[in-house]
N, C-alpha and C. Protein backbone atom coordinates (compact mmCIF):
# COMPACT_ATOMS: atom_id res chain seq x y z
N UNK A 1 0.84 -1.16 0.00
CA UNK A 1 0.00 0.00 0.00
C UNK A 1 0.89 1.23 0.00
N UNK A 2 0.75 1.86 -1.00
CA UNK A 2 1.28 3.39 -0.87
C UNK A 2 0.45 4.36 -0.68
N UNK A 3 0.72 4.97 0.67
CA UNK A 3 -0.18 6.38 0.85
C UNK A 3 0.54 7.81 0.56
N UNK A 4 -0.97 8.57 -0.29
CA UNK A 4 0.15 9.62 -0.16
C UNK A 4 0.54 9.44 -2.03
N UNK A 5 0.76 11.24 -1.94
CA UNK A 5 0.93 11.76 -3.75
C UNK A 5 2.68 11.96 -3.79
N UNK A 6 3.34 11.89 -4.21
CA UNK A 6 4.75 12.55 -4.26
C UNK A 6 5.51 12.25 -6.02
N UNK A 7 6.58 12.70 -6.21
CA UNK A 7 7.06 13.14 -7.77
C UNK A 7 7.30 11.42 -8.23
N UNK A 8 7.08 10.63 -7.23
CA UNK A 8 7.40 8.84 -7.40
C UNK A 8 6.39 8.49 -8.15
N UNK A 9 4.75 8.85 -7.71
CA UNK A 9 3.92 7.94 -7.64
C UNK A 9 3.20 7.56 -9.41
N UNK A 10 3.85 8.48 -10.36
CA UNK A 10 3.30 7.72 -11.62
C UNK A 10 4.25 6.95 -11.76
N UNK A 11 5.96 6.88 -11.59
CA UNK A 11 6.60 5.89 -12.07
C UNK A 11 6.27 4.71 -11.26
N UNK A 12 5.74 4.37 -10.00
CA UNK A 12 5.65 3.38 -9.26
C UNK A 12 4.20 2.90 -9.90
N UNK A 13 3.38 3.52 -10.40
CA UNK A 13 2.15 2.90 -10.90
C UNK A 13 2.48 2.42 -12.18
N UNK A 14 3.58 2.87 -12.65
CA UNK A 14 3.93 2.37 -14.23
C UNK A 14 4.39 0.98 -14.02
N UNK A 15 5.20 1.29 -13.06
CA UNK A 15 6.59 0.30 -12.18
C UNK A 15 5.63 -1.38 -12.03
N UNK A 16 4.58 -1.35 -11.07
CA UNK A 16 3.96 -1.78 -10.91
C UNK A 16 2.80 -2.98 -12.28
N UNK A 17 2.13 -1.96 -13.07
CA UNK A 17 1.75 -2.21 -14.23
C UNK A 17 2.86 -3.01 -14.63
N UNK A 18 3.81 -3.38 -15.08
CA UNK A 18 5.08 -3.54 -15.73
C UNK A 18 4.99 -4.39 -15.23
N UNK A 19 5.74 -4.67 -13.69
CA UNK A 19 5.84 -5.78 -13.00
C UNK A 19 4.78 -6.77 -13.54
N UNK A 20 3.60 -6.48 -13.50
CA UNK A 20 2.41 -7.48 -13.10
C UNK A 20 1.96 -7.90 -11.61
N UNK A 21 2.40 -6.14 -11.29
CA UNK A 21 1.92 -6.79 -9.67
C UNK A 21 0.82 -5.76 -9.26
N UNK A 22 0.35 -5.19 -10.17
CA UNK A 22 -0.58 -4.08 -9.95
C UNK A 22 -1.99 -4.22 -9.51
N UNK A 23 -2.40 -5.31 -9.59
CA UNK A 23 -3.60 -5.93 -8.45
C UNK A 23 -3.14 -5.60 -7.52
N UNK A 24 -1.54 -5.76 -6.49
CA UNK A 24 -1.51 -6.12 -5.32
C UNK A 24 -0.81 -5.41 -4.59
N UNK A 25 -1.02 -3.83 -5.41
CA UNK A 25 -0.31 -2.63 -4.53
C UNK A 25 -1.45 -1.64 -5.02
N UNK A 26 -1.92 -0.99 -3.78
CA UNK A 26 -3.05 -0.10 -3.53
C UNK A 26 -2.09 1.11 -3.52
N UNK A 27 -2.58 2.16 -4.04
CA UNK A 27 -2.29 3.41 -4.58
C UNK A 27 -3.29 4.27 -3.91
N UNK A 28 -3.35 5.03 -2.42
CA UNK A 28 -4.45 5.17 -2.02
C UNK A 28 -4.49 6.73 -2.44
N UNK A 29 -3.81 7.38 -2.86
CA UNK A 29 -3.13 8.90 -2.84
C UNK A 29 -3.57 9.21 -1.31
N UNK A 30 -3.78 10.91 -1.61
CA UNK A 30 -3.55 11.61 0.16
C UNK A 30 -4.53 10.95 1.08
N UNK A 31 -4.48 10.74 2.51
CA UNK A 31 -5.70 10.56 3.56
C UNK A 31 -5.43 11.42 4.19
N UNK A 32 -6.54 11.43 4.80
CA UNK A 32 -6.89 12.49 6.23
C UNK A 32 -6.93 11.81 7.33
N UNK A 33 -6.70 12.27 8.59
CA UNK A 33 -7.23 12.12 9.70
C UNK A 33 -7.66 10.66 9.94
N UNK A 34 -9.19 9.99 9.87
CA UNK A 34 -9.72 8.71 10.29
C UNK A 34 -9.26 7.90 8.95
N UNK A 35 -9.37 8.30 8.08
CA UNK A 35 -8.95 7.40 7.08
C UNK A 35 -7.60 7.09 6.54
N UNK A 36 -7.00 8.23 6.97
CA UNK A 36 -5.24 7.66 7.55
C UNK A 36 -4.70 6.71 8.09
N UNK A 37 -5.48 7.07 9.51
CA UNK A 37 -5.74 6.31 10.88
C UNK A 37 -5.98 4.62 10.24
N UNK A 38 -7.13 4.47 9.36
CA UNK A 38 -7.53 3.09 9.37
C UNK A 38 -6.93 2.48 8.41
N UNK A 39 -6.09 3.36 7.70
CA UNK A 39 -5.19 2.66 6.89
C UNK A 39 -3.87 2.05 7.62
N UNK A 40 -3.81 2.94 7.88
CA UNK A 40 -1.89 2.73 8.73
C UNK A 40 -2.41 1.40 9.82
N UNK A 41 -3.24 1.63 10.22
CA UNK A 41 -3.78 0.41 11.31
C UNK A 41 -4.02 -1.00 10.34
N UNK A 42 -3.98 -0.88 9.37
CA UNK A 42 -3.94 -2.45 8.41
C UNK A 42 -2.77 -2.77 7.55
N UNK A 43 -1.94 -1.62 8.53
CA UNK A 43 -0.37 -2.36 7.83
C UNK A 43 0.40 -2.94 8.94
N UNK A 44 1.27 -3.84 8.52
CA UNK A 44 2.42 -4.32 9.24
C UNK A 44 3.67 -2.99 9.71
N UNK A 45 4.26 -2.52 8.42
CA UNK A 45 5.06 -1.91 8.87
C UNK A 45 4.88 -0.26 7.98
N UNK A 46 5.57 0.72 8.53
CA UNK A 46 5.60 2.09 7.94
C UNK A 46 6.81 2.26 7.12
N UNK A 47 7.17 2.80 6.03
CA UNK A 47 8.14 2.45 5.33
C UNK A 47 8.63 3.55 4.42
N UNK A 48 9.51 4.57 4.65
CA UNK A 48 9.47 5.70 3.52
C UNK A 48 11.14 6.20 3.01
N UNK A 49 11.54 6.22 1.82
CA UNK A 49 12.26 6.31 0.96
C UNK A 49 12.67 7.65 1.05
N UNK A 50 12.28 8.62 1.41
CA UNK A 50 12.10 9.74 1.58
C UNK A 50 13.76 10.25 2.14
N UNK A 51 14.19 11.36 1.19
CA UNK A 51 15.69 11.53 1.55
C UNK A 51 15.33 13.24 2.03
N UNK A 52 14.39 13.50 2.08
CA UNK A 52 14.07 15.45 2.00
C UNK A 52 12.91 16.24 3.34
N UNK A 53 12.68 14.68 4.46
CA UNK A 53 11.99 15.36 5.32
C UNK A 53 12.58 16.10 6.85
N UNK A 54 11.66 17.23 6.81
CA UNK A 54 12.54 18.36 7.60
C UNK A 54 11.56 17.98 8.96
N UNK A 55 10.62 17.46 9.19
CA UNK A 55 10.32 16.96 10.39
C UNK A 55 9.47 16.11 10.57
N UNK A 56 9.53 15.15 9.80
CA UNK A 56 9.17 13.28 9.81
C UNK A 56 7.94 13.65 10.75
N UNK A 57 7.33 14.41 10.44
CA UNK A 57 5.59 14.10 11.02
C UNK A 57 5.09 12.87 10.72
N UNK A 58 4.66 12.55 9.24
CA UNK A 58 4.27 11.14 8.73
C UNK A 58 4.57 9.60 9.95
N UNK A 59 5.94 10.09 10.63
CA UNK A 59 6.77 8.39 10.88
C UNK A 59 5.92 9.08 11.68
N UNK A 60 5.80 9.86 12.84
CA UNK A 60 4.91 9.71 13.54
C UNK A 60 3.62 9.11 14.07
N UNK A 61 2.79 9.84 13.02
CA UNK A 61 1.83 9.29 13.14
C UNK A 61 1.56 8.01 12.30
N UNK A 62 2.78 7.32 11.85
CA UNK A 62 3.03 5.74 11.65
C UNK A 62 3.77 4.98 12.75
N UNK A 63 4.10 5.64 13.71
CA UNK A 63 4.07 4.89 14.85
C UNK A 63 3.30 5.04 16.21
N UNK A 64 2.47 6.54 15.88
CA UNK A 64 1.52 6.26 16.78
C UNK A 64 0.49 5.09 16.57
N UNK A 65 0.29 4.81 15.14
CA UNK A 65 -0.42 3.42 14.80
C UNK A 65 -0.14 2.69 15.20
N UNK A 66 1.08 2.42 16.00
CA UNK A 66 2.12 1.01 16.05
C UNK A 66 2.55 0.64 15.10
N UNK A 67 3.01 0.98 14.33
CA UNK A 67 3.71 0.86 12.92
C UNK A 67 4.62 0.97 13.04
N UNK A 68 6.42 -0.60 13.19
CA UNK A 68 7.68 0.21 13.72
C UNK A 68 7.96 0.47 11.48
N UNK A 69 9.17 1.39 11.99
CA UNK A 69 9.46 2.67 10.71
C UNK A 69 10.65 2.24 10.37
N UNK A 70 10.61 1.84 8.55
CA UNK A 70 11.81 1.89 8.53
C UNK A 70 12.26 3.00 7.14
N UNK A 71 13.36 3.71 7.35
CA UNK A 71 13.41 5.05 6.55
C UNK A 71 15.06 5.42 5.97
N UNK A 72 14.79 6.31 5.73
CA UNK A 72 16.57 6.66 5.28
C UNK A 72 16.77 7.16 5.75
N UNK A 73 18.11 7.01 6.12
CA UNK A 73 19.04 7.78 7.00
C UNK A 73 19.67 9.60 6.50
N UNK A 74 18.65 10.12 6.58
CA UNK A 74 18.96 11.12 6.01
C UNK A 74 18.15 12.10 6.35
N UNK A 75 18.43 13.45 7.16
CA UNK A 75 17.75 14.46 7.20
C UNK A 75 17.17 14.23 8.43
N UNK A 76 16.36 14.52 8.71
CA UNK A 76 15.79 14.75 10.01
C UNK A 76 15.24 12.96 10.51
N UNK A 77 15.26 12.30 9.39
CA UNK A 77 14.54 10.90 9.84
C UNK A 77 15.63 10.17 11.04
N UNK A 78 16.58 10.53 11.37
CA UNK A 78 17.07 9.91 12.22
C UNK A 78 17.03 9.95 13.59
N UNK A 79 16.36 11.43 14.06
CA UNK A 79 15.61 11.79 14.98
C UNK A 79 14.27 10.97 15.30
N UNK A 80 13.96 10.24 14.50
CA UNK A 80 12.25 10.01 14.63
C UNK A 80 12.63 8.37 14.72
N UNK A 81 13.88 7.83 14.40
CA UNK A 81 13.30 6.66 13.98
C UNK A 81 15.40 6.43 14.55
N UNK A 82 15.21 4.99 15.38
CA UNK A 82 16.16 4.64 16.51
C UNK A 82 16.05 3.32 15.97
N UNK A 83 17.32 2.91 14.94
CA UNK A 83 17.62 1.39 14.43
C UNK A 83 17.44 0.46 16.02
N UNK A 84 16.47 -0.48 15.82
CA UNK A 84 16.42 -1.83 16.42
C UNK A 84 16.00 -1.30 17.93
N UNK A 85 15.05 0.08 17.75
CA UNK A 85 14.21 0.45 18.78
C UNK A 85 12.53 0.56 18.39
N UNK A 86 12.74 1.48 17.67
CA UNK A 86 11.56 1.30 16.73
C UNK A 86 11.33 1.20 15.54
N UNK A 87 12.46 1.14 14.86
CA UNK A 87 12.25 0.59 13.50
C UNK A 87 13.65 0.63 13.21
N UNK A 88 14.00 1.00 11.95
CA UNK A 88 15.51 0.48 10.90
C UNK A 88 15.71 1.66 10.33
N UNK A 89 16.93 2.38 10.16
CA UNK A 89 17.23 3.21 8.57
C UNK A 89 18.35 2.46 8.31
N UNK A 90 18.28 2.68 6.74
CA UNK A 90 18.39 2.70 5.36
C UNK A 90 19.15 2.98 4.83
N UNK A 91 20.11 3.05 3.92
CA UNK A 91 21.49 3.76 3.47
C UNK A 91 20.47 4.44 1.67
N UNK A 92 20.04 5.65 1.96
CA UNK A 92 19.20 6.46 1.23
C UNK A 92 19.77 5.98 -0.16
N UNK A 93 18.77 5.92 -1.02
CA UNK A 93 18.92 5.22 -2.29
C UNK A 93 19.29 3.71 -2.36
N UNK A 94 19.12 2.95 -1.55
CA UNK A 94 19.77 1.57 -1.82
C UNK A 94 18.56 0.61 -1.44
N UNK A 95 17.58 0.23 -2.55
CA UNK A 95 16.25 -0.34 -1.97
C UNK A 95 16.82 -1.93 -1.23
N UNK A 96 18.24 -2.39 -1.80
CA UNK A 96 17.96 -3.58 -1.12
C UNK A 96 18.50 -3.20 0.18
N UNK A 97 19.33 -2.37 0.75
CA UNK A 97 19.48 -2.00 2.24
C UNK A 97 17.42 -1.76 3.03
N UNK A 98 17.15 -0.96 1.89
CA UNK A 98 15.40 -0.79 2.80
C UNK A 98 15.00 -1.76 2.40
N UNK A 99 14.61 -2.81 1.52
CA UNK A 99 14.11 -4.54 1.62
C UNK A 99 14.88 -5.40 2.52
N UNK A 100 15.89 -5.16 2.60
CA UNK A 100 16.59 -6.10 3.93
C UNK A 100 16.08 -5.54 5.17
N UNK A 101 16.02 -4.41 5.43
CA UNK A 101 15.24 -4.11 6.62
C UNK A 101 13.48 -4.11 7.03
N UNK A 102 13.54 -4.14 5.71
CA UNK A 102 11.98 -4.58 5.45
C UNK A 102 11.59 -6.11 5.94
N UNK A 103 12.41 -6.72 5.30
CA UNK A 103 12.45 -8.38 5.61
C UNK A 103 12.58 -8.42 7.19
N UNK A 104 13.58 -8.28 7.73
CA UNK A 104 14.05 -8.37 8.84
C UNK A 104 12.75 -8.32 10.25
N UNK A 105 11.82 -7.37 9.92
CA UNK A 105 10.92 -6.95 10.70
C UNK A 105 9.90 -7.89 10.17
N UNK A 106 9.66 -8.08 9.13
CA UNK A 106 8.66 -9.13 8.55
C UNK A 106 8.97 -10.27 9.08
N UNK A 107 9.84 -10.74 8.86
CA UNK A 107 10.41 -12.57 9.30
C UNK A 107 10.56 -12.67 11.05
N UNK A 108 10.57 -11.55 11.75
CA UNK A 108 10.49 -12.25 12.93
C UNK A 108 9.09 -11.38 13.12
N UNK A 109 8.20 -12.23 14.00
CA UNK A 109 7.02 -11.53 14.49
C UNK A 109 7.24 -11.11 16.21
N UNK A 110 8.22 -11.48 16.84
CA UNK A 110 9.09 -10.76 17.81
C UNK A 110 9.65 -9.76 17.66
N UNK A 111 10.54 -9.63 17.13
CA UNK A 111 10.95 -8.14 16.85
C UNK A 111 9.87 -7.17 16.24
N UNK A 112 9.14 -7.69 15.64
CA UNK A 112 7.72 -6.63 14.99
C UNK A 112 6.85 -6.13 15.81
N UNK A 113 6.91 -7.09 17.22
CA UNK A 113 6.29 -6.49 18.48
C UNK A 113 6.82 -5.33 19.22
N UNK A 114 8.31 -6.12 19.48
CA UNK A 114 8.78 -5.35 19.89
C UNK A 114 9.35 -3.67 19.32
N UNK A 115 9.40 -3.80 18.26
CA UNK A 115 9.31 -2.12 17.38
C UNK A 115 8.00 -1.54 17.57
N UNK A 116 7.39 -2.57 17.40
CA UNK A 116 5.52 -1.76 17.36
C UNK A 116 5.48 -1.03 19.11
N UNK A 117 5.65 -1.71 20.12
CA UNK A 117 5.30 -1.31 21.26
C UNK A 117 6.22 -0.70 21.28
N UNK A 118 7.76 0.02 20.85
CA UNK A 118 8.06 1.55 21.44
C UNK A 118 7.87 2.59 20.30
N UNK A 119 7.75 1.70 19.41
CA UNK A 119 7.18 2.99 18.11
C UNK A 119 6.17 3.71 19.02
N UNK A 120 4.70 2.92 19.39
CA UNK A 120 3.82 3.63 19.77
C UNK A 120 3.97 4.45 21.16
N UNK A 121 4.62 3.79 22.06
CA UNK A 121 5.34 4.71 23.15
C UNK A 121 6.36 5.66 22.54
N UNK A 122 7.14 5.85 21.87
CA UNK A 122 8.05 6.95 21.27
C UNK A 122 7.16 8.44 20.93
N UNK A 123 6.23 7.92 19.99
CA UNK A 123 5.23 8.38 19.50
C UNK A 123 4.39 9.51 20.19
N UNK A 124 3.96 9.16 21.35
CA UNK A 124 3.05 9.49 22.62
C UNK A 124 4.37 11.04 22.85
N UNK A 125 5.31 11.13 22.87
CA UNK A 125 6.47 12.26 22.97
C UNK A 125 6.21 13.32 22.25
N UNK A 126 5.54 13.17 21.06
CA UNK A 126 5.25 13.94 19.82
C UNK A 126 3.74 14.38 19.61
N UNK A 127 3.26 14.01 20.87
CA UNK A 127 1.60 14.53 20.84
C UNK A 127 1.43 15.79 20.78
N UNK A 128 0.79 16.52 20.09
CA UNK A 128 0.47 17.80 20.08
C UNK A 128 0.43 18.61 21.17
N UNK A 129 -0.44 17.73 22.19
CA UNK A 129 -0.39 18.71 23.41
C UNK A 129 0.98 18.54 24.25
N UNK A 130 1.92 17.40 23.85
CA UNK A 130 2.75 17.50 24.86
C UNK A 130 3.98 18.83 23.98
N UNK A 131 3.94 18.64 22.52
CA UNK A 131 4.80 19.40 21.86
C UNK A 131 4.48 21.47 22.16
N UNK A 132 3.42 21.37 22.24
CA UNK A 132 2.85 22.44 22.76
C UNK A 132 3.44 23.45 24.28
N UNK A 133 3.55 22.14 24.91
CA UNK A 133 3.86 21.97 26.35
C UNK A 133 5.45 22.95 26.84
N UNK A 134 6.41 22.11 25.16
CA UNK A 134 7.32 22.17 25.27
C UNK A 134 7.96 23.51 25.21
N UNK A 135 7.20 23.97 23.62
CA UNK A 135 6.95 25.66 22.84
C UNK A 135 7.18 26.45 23.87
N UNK A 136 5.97 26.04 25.05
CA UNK A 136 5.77 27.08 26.18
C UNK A 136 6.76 27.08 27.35
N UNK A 137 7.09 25.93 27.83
CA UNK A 137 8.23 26.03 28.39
C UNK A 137 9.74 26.42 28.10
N UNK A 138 9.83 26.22 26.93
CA UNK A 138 11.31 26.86 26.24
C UNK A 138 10.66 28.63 25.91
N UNK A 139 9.25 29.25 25.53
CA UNK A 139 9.48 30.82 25.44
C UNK A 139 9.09 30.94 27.01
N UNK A 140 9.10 30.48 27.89
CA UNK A 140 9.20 31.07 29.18
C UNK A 140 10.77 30.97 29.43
N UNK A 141 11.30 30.29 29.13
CA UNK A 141 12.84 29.79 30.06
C UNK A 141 13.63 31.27 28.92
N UNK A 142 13.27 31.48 27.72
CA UNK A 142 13.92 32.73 27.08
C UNK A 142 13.88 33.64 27.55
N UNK A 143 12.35 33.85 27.93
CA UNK A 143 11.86 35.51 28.68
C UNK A 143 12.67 35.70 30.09
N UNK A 144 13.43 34.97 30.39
CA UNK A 144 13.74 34.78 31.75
C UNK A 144 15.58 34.93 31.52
């Protein structure tokens, strides 16, 4: 399942077509909110290629799903995402480094627990109201 529009998604639908695997990859483009939610909740794992994000919101709320994350090592994703805590990065551009880590979480259903339960505790750090929390306590500690 790919969620979500980006400069990839006609070559991956071509990609796909081509393959002959295009029955068996859902192309959902953008979600919102509950229908995000009930997507990410019918996957195994969260998974993004992505070499250009400046604050990995997405892994977020793919591991507030319980979704452990596996991503490239690059840019801000390394903040969000703690190899063989809650998920894996990636050596950016190298799909079989992200399919080996892909596998890895797939083939044991132990370790998939165990990523899922601190993904979603990691996660809980990044709640709006606690990030909020933070805003306010760092422009008080300035004014001071």
């Amino acid at each position: 399942m790919l969620i979500g529009n980006g400069p990839a998604k006609e070559n991956l639908e071509s990609l796909a077509e081509s393959l002959g695997v295009k029955d068996n990859v859902e192309f959902t483009g953008v979600l919102r909110d509950k229908k995000l939610a009930e997507k990410m909740a019918s996957c195994n794992l969260y998974a993004s290629a992505s070499t250009i994000e400046t604050q990995g919101i997405v892994h977020f709320e793919a591991m507030a799903a319980g979704l452990p994350a596996v991503v490239a090592d690059k840019m801000a994703n390394p903040e969000a995402v703690r190899d063989n805590y809650n998920g894996f990065l990636f050596k950016p551009f190298s799909a079989e480094d992200c399919a080996s880590k892909i596998e890895k979480v797939l083939k044991s259903r132990a370790l998939e627990k165990k990523l899922s339960k601190n993904a979603s505790k990691f996660a809980q750090n990044y709640k709006w109201k606690n990030i909020a929390k933070l805003f306010e306590s760092e422009f008080k500690r300035a004014q001071t």
